[in-house]
PDB file of N, CA and C in Angstrom:
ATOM      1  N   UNK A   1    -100.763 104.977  49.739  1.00  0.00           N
ATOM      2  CA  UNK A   1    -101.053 104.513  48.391  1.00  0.00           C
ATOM      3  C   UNK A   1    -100.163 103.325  48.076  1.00  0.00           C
ATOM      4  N   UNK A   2    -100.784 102.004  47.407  1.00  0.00           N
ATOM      5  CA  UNK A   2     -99.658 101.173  46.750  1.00  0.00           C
ATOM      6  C   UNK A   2     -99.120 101.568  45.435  1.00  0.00           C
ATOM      7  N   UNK A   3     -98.185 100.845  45.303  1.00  0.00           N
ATOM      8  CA  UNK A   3     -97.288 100.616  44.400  1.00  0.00           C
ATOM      9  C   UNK A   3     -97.737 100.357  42.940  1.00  0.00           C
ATOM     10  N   UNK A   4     -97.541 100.644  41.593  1.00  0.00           N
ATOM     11  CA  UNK A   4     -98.519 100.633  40.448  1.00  0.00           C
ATOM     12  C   UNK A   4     -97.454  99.861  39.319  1.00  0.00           C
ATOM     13  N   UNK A   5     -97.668  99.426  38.456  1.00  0.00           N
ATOM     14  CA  UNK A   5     -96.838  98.705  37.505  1.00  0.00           C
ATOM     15  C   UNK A   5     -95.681 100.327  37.231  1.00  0.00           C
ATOM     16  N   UNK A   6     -94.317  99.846  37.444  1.00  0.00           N
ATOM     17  CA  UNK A   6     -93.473 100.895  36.766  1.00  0.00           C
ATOM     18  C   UNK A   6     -93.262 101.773  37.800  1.00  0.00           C
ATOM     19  N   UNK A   7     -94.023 101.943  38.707  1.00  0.00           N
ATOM     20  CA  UNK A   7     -94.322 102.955  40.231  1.00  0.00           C
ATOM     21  C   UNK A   7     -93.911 102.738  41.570  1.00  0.00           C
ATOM     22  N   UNK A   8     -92.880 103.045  42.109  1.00  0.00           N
ATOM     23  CA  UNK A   8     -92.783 102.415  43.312  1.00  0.00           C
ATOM     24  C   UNK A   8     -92.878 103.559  44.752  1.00  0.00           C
ATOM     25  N   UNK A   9     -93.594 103.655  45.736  1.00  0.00           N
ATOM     26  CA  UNK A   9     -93.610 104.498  46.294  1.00  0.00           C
ATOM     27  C   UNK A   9     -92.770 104.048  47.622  1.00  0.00           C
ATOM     28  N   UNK A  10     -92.156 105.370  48.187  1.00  0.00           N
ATOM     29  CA  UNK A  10     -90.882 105.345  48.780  1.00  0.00           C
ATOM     30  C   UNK A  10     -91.267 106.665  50.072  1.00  0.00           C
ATOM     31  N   UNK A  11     -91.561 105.740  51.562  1.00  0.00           N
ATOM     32  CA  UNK A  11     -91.805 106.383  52.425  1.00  0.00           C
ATOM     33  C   UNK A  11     -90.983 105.894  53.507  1.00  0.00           C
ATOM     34  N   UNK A  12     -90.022 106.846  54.155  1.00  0.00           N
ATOM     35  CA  UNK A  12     -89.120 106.188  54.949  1.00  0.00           C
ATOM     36  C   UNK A  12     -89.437 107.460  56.081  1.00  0.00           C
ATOM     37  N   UNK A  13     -89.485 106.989  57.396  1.00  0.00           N
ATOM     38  CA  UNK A  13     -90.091 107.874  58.313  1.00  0.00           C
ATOM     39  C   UNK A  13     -87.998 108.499  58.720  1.00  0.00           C
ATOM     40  N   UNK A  14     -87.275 107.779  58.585  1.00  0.00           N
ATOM     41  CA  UNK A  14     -85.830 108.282  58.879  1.00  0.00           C
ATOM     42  C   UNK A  14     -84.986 109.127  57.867  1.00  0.00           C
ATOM     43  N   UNK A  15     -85.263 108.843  56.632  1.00  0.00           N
ATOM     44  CA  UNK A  15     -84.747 109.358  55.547  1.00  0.00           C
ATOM     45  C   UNK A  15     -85.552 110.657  54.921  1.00  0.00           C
ATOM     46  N   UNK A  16     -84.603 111.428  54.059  1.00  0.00           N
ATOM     47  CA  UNK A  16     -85.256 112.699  53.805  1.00  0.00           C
ATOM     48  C   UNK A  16     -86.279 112.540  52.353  1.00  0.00           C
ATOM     49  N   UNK A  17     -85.941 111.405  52.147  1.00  0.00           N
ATOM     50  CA  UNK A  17     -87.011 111.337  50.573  1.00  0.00           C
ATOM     51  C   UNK A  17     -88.023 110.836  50.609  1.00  0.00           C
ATOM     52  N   UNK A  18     -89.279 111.311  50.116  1.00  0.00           N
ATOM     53  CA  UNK A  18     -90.691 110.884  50.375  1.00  0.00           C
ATOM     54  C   UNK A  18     -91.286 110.988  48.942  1.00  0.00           C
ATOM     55  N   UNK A  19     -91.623 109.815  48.235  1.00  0.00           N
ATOM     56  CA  UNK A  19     -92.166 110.355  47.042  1.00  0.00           C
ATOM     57  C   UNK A  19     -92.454 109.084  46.316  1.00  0.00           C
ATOM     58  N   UNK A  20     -92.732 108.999  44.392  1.00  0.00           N
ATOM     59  CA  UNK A  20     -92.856 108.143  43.830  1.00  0.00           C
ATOM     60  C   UNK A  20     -91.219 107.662  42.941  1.00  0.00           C
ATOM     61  N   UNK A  21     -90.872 106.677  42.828  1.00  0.00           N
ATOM     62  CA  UNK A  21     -89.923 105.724  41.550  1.00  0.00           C
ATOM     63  C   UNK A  21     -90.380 105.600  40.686  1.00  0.00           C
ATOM     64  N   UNK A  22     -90.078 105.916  39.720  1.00  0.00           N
ATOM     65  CA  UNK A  22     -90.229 105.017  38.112  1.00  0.00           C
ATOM     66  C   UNK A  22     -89.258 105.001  37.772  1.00  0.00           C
ATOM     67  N   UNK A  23     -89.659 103.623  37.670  1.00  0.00           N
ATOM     68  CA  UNK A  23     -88.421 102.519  36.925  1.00  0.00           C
ATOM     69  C   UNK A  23     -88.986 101.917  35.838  1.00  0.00           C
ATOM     70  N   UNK A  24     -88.543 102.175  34.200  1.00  0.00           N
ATOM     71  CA  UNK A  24     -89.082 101.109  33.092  1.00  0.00           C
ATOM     72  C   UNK A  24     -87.658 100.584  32.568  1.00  0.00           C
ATOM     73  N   UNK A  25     -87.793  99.523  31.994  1.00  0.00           N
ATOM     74  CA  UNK A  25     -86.673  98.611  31.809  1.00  0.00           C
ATOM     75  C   UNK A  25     -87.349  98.107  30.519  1.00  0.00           C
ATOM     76  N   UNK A  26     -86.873  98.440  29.509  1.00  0.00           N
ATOM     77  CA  UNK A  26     -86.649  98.115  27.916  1.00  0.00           C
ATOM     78  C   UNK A  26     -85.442  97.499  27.370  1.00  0.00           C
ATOM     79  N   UNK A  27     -85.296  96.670  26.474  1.00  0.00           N
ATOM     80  CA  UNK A  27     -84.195  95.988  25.878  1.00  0.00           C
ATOM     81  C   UNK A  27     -82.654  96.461  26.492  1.00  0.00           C
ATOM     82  N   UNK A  28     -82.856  95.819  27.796  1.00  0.00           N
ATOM     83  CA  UNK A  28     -81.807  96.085  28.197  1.00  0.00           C
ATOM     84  C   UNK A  28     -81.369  97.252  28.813  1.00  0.00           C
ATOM     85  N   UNK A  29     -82.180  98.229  28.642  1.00  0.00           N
ATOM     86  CA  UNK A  29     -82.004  99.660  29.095  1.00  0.00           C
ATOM     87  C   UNK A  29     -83.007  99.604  30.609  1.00  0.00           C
ATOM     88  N   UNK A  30     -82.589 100.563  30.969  1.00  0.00           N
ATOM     89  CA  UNK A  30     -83.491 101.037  32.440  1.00  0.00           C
ATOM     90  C   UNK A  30     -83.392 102.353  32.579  1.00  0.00           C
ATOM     91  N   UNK A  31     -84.229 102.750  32.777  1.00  0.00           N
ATOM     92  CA  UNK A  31     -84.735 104.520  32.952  1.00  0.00           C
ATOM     93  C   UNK A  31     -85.221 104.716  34.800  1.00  0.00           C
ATOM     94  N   UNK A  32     -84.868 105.878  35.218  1.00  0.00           N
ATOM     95  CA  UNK A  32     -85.134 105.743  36.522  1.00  0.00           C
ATOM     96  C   UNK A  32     -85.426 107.106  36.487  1.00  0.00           C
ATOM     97  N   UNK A  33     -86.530 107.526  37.480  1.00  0.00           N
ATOM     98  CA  UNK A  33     -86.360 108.814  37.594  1.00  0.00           C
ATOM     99  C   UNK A  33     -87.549 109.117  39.132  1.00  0.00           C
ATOM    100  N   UNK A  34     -86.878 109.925  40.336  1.00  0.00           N
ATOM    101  CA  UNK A  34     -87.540 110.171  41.506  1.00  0.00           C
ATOM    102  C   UNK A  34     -88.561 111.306  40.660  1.00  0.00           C
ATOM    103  N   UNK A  35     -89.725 111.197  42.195  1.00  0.00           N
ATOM    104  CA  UNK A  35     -90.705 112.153  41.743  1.00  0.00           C
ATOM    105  C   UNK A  35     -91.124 112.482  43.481  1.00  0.00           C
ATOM    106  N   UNK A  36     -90.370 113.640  44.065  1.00  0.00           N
ATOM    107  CA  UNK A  36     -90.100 113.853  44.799  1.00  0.00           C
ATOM    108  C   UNK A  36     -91.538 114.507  45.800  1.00  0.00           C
ATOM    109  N   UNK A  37     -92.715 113.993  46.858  1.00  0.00           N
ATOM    110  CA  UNK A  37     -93.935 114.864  47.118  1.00  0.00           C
ATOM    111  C   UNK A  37     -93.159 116.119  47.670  1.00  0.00           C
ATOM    112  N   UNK A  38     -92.429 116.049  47.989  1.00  0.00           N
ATOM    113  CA  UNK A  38     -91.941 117.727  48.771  1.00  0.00           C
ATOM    114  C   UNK A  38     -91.994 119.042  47.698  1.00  0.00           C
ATOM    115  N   UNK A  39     -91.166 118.313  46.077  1.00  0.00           N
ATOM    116  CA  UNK A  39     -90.950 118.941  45.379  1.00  0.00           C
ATOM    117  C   UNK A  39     -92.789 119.213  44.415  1.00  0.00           C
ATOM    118  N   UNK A  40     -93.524 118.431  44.169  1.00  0.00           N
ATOM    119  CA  UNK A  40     -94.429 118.441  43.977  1.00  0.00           C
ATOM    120  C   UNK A  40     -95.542 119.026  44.737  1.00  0.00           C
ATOM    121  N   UNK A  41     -95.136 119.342  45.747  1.00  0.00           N
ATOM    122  CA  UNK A  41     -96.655 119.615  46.637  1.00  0.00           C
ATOM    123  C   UNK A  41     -96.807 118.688  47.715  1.00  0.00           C
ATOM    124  N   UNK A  42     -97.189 117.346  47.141  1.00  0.00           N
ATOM    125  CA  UNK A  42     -98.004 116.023  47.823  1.00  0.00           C
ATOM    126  C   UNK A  42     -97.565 114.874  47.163  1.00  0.00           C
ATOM    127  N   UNK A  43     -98.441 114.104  47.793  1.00  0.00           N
ATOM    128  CA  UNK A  43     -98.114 112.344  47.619  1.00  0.00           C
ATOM    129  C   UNK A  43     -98.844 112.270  46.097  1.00  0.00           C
ATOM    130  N   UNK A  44    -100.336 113.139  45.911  1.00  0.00           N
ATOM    131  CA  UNK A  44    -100.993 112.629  45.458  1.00  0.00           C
ATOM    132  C   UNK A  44    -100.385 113.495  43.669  1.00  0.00           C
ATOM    133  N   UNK A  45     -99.833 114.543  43.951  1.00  0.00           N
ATOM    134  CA  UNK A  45     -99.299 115.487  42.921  1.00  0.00           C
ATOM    135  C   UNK A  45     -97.978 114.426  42.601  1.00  0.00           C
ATOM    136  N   UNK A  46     -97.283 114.168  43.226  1.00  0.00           N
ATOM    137  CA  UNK A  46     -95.740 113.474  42.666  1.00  0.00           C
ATOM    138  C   UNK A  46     -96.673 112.498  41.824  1.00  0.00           C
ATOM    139  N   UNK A  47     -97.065 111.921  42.027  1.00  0.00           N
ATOM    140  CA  UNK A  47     -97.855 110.723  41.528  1.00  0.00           C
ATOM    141  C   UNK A  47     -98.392 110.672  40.362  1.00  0.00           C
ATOM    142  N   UNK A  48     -99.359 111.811  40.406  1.00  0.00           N
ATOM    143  CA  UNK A  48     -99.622 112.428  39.217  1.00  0.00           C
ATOM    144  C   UNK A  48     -98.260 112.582  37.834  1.00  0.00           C
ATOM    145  N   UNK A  49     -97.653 113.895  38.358  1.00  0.00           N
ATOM    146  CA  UNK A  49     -96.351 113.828  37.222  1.00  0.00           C
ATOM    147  C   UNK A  49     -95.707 112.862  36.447  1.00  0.00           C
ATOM    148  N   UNK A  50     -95.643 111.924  37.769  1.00  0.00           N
ATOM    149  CA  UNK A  50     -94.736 110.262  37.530  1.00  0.00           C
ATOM    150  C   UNK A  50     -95.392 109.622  36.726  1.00  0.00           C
ATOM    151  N   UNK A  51     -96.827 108.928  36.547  1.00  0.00           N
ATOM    152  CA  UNK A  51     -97.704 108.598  35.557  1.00  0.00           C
ATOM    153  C   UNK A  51     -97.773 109.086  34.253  1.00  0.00           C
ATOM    154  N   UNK A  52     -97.700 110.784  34.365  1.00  0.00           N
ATOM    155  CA  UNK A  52     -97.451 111.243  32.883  1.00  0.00           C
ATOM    156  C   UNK A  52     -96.610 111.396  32.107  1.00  0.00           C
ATOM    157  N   UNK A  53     -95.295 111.244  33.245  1.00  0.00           N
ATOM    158  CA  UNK A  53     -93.298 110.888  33.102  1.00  0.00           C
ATOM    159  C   UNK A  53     -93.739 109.741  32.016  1.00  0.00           C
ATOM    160  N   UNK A  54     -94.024 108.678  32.717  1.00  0.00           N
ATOM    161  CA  UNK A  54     -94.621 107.410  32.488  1.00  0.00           C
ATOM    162  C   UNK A  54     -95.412 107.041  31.310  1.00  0.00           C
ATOM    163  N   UNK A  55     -96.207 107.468  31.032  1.00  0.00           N
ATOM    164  CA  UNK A  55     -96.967 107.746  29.627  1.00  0.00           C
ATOM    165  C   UNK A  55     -95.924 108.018  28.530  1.00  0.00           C
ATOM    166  N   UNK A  56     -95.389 108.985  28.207  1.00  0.00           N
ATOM    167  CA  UNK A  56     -94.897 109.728  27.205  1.00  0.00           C
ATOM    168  C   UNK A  56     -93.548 108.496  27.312  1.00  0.00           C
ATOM    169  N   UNK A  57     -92.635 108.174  28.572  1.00  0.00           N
ATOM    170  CA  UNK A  57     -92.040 107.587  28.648  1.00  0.00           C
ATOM    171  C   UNK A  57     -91.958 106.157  27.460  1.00  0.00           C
ATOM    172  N   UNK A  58     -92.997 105.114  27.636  1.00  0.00           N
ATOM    173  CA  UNK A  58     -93.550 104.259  26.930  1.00  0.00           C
ATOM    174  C   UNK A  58     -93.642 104.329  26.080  1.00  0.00           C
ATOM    175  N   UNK A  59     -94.901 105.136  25.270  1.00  0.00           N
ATOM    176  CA  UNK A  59     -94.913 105.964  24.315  1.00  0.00           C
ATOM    177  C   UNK A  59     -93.695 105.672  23.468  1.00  0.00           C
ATOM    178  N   UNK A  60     -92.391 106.435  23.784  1.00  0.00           N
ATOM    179  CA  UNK A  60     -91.272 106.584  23.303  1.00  0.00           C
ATOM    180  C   UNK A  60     -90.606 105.330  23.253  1.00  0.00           C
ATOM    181  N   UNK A  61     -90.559 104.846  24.207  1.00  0.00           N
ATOM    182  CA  UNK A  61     -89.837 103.151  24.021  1.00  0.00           C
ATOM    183  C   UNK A  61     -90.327 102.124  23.434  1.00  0.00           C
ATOM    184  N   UNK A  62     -91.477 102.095  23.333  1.00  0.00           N
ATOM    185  CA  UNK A  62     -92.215 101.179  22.951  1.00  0.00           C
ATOM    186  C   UNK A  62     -92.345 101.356  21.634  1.00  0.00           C
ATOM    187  N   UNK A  63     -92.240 102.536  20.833  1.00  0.00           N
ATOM    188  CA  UNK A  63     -92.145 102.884  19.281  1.00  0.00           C
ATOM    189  C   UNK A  63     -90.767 102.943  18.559  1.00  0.00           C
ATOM    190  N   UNK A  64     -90.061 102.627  19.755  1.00  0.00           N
ATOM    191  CA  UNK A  64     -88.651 102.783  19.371  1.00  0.00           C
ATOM    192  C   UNK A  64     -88.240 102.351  18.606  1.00  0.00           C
ATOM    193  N   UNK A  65     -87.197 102.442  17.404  1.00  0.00           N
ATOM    194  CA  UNK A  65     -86.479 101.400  16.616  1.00  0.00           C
ATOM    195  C   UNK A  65     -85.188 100.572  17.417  1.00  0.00           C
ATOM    196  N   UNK A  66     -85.151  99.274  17.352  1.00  0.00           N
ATOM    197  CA  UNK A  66     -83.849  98.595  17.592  1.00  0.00           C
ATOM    198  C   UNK A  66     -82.729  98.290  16.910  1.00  0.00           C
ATOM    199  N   UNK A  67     -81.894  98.062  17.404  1.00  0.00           N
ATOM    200  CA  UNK A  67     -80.475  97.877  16.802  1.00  0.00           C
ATOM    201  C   UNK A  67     -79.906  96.685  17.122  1.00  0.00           C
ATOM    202  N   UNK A  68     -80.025  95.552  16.612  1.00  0.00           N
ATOM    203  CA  UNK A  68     -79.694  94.323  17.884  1.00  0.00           C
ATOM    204  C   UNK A  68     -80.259  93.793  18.657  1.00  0.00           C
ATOM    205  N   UNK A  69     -82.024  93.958  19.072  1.00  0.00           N
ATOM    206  CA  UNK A  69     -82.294  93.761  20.255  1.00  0.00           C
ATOM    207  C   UNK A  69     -82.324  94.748  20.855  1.00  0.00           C
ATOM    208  N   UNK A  70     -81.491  95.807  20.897  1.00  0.00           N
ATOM    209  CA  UNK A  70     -81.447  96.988  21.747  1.00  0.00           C
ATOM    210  C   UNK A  70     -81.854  98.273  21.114  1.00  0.00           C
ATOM    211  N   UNK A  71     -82.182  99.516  22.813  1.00  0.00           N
ATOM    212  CA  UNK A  71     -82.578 100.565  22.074  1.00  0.00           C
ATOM    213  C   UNK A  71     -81.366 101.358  21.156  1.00  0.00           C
ATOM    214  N   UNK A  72     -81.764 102.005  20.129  1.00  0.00           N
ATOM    215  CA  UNK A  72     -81.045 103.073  19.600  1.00  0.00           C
ATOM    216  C   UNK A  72     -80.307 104.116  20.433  1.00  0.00           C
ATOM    217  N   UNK A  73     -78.784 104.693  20.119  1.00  0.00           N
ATOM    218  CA  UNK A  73     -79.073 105.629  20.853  1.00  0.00           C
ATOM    219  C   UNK A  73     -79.143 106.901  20.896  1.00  0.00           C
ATOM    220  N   UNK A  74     -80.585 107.069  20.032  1.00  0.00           N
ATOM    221  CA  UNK A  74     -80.851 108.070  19.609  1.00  0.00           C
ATOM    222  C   UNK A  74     -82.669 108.358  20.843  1.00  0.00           C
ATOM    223  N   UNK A  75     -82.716 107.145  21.139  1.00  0.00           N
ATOM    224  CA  UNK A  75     -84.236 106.593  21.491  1.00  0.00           C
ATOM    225  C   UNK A  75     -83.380 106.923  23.073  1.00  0.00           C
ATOM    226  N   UNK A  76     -82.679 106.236  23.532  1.00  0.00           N
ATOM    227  CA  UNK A  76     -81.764 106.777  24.929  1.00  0.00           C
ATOM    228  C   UNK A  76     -81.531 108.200  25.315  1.00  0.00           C
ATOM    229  N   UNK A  77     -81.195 108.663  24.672  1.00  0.00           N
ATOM    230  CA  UNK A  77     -81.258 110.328  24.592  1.00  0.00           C
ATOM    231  C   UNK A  77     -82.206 111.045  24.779  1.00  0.00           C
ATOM    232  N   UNK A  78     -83.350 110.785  23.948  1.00  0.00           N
ATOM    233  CA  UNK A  78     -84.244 111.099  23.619  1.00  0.00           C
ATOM    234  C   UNK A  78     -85.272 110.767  25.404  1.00  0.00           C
ATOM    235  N   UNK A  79     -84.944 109.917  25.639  1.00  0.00           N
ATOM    236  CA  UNK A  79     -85.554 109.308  26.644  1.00  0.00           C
ATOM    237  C   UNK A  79     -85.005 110.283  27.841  1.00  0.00           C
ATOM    238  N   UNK A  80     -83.266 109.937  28.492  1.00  0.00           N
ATOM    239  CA  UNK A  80     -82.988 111.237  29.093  1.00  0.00           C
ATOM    240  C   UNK A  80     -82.820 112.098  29.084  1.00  0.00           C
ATOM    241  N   UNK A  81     -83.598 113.152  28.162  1.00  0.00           N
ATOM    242  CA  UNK A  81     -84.449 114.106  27.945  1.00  0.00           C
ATOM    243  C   UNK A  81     -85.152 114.460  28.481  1.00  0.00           C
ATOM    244  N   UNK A  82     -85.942 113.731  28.445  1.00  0.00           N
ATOM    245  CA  UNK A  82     -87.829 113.563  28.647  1.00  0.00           C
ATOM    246  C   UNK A  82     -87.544 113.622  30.060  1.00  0.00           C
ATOM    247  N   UNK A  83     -86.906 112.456  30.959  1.00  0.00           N
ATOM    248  CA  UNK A  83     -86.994 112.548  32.404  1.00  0.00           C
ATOM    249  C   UNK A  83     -85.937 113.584  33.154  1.00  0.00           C
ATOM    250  N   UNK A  84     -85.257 114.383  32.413  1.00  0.00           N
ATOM    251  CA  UNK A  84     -84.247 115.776  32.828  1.00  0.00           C
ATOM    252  C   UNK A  84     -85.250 116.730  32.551  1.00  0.00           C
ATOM    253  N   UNK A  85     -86.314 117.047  31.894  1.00  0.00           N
ATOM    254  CA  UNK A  85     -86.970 117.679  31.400  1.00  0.00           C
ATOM    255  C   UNK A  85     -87.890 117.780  32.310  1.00  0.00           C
ATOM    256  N   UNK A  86     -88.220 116.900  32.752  1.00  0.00           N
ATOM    257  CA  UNK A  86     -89.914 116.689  33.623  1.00  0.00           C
ATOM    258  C   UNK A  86     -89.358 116.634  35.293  1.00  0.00           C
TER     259      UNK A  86
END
């Protein structure tokens, strides 16, 4: 599978991690969070999760209030939440 806006997929035939990245990058902030196929099932299940990580993710940043240019950090929290959560 390729790679999707926000999505980066990560197949290394030497290394033990096989799965999807999301990475979103808002005012300065960056959110990261693995989406592991081992832990999921499959390629096509991590993928899945990560998209809906992804959704709600946005969602949240994108409605965010700023402070400066930057997120709140109430909206940061709130955010590593969501991806400790999922």
């Amino acid at each position: 599978m390729e790679s999707r806006k926000n999505l980066t997929r990560f197949t290394y035939e030497t290394a033990a991690f096989e799965g999807w990245r999301l990475c979103v990058s808002r005012a300065g902030t960056t959110f990261t969070k693995y989406f592991s196929d081992k832990r999921y099932g499959s390629e096509k299940k991590a993928l899945t999760a990560a998209e809906k990580v992804k959704t709600k993710l946005l969602k949240v940043v994108d409605q965010a209030r700023r402070v400066n240019g930057k997120l709140s950090k109430s909206t940061i929290e709130r955010v590593e939440q969501l991806l400790k959560d999922s």
